[in-house]
C-alpha atoms as a PDB file:
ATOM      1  CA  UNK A   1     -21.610   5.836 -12.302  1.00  0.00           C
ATOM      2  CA  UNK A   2     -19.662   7.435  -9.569  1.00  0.00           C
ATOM      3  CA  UNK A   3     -17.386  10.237 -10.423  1.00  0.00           C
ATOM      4  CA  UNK A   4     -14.334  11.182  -8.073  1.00  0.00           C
ATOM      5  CA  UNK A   5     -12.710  14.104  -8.929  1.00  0.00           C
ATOM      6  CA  UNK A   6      -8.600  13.946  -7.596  1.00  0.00           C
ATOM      7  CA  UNK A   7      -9.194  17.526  -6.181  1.00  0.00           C
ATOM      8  CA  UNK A   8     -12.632  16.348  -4.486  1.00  0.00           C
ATOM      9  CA  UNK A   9     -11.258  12.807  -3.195  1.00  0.00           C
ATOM     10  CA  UNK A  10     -11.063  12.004   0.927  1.00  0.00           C
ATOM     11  CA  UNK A  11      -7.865  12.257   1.548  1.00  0.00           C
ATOM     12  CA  UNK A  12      -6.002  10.963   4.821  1.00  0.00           C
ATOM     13  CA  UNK A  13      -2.415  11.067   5.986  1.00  0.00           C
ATOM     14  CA  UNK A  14      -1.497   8.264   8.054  1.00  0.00           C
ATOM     15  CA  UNK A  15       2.268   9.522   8.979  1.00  0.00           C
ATOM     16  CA  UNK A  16       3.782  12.893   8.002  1.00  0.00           C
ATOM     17  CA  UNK A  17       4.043  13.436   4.539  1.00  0.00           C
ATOM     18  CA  UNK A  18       2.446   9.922   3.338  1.00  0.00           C
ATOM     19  CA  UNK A  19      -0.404  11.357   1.631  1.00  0.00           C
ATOM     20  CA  UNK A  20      -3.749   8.695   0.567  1.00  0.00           C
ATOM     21  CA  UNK A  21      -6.518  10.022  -1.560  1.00  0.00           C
ATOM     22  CA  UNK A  22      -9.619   7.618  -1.436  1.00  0.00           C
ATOM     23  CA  UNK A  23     -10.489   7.501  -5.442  1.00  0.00           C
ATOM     24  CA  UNK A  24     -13.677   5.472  -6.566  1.00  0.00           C
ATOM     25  CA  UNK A  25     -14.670   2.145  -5.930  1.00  0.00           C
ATOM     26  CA  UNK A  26     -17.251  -0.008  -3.875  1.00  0.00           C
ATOM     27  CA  UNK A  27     -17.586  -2.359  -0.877  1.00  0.00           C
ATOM     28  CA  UNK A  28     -15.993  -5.303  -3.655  1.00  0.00           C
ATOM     29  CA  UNK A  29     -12.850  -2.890  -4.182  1.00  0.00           C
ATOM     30  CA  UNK A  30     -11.493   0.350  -3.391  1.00  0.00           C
ATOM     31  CA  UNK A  31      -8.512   2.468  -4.778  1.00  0.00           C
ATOM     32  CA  UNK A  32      -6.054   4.632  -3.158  1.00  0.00           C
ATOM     33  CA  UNK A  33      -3.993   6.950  -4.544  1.00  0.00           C
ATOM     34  CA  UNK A  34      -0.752   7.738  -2.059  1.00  0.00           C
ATOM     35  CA  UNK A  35       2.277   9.661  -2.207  1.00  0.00           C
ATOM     36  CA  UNK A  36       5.612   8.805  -0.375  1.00  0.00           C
ATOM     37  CA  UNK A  37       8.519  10.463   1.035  1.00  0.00           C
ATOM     38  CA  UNK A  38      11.740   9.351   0.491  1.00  0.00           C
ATOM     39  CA  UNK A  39      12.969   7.298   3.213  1.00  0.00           C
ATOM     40  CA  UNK A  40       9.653   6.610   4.350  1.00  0.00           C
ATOM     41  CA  UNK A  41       7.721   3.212   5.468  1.00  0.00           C
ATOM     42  CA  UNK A  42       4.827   1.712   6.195  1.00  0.00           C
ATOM     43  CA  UNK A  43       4.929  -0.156   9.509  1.00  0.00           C
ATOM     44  CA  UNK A  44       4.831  -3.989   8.838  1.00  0.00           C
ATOM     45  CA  UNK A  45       0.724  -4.759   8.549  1.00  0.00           C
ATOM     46  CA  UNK A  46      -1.802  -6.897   7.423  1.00  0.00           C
ATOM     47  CA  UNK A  47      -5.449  -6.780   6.653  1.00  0.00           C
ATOM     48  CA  UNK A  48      -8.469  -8.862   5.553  1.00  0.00           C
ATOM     49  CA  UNK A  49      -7.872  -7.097   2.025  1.00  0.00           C
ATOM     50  CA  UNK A  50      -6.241  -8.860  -1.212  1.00  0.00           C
ATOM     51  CA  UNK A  51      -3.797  -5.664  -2.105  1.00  0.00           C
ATOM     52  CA  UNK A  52      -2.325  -5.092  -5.596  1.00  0.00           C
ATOM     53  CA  UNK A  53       0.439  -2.200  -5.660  1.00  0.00           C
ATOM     54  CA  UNK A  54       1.167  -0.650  -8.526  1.00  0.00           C
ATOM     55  CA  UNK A  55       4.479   2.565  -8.410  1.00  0.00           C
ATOM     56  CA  UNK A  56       3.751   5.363 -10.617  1.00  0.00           C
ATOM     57  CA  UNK A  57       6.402   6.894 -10.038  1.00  0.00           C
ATOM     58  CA  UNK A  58       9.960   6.900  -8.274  1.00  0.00           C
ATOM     59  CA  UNK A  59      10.853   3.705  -6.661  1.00  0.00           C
ATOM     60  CA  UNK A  60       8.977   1.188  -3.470  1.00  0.00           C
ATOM     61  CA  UNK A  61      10.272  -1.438  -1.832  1.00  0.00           C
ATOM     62  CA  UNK A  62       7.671  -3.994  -0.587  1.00  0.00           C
ATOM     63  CA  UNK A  63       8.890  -6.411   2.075  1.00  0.00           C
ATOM     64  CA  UNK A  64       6.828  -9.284   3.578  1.00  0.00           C
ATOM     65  CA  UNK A  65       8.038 -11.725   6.285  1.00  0.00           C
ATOM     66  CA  UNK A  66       9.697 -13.728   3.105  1.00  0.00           C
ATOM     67  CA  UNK A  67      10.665 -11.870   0.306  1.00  0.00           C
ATOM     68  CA  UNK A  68      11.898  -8.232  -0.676  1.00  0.00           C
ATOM     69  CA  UNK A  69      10.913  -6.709  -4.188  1.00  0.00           C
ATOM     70  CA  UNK A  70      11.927  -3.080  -5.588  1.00  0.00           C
ATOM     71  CA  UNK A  71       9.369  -1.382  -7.714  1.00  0.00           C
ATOM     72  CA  UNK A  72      10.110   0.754 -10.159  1.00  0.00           C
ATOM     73  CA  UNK A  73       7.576   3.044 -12.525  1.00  0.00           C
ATOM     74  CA  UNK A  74       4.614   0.658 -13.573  1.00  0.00           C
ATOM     75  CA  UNK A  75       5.514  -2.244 -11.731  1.00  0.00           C
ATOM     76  CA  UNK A  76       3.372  -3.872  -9.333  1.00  0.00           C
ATOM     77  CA  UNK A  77       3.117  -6.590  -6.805  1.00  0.00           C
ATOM     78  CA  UNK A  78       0.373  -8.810  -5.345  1.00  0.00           C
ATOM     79  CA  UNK A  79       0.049  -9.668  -1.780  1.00  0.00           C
ATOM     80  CA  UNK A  80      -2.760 -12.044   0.068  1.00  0.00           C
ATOM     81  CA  UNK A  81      -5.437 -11.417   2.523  1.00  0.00           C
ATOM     82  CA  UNK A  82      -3.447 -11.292   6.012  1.00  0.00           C
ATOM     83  CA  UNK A  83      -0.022 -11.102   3.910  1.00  0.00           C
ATOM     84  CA  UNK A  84       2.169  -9.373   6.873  1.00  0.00           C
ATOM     85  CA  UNK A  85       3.980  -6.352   4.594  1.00  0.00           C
ATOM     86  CA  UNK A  86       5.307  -2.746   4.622  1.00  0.00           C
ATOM     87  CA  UNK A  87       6.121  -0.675   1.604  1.00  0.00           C
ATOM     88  CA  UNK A  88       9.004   1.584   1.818  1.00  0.00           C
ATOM     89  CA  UNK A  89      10.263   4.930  -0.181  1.00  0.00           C
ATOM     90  CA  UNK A  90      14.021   3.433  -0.637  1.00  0.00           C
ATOM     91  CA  UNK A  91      14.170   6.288  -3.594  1.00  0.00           C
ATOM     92  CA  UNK A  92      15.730   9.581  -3.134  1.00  0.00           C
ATOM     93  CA  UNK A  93      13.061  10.981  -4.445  1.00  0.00           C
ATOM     94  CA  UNK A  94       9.214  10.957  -3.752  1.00  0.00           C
ATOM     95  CA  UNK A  95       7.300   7.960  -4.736  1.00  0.00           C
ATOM     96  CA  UNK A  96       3.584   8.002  -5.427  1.00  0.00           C
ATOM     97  CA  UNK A  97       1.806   4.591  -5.677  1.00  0.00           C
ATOM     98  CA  UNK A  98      -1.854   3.330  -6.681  1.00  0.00           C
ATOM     99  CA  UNK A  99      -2.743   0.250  -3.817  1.00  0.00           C
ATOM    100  CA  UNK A 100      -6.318  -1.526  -5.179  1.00  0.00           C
ATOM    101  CA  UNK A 101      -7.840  -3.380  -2.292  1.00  0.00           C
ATOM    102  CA  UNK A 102     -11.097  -6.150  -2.319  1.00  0.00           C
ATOM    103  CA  UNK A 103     -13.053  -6.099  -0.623  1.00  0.00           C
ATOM    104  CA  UNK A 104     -12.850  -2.683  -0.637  1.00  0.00           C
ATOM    105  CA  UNK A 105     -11.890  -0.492   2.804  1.00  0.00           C
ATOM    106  CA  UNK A 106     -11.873   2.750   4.061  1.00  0.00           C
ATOM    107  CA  UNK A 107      -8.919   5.254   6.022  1.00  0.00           C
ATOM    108  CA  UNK A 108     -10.048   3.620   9.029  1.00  0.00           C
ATOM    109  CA  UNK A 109      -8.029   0.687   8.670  1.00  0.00           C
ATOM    110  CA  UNK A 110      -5.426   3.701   9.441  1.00  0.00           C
ATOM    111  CA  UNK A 111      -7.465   5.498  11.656  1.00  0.00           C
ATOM    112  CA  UNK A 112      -8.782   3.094  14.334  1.00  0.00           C
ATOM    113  CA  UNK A 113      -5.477   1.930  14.809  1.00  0.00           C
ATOM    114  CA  UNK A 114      -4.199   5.463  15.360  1.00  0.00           C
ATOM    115  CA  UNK A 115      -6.647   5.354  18.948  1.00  0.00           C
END
């Protein structure tokens, strides 16, 4: 069993005030915890990783090269391996999300393209 207390979790903030918290998981899947400004987005991205996106709270819009879906509090969304996307705060408020991702991956997905 692996245990990951919230307070004890990596944590990593891609862009100012977009929080991530790395919660527990394995090389097959990994969870991230994130928070979200309002008025904030991801840049448009993709990765190796199936992603499932669930909103917790407040409001995200996820946008792909196709199609544009608002989530609101326990919704979620799917998207492929490679899926180009972005997920926005279009909320007035701050949004906090849960992203599951298999295989699993780390922050530096964020971090190597930061160099």
């Amino acid at each position: 069993m692996e245990h990951v207390p919230f307070d004890d979790a990596e944590t990593y903030e891609p862009d100012n005030g977009w929080g991530r918290a790395a919660l527990a998981g394995s090389d097959a899947f990994s969870f991230e915890w994130f928070e979200k400004p309002s008025g904030h987005s991801s840049p448009m991205h993709d990765h190796e990783n199936e992603q499932v996106c669930v909103c917790l709270k407040g409001e995200l819009t996820v946008h792909t090269e196709t199609e544009t879906v608002t989530l609101e509090q326990y919704d979620s969304v799917h998207l492929e391996a490679w899926e180009a996307h972005r997920v926005e705060n279009t909320g007035e408020t701050t949004a906090i999300g849960l992203d599951v991702f298999a295989p699993g991956r780390s922050f530096d997905f964020w971090t190597d393209k930061a160099e």
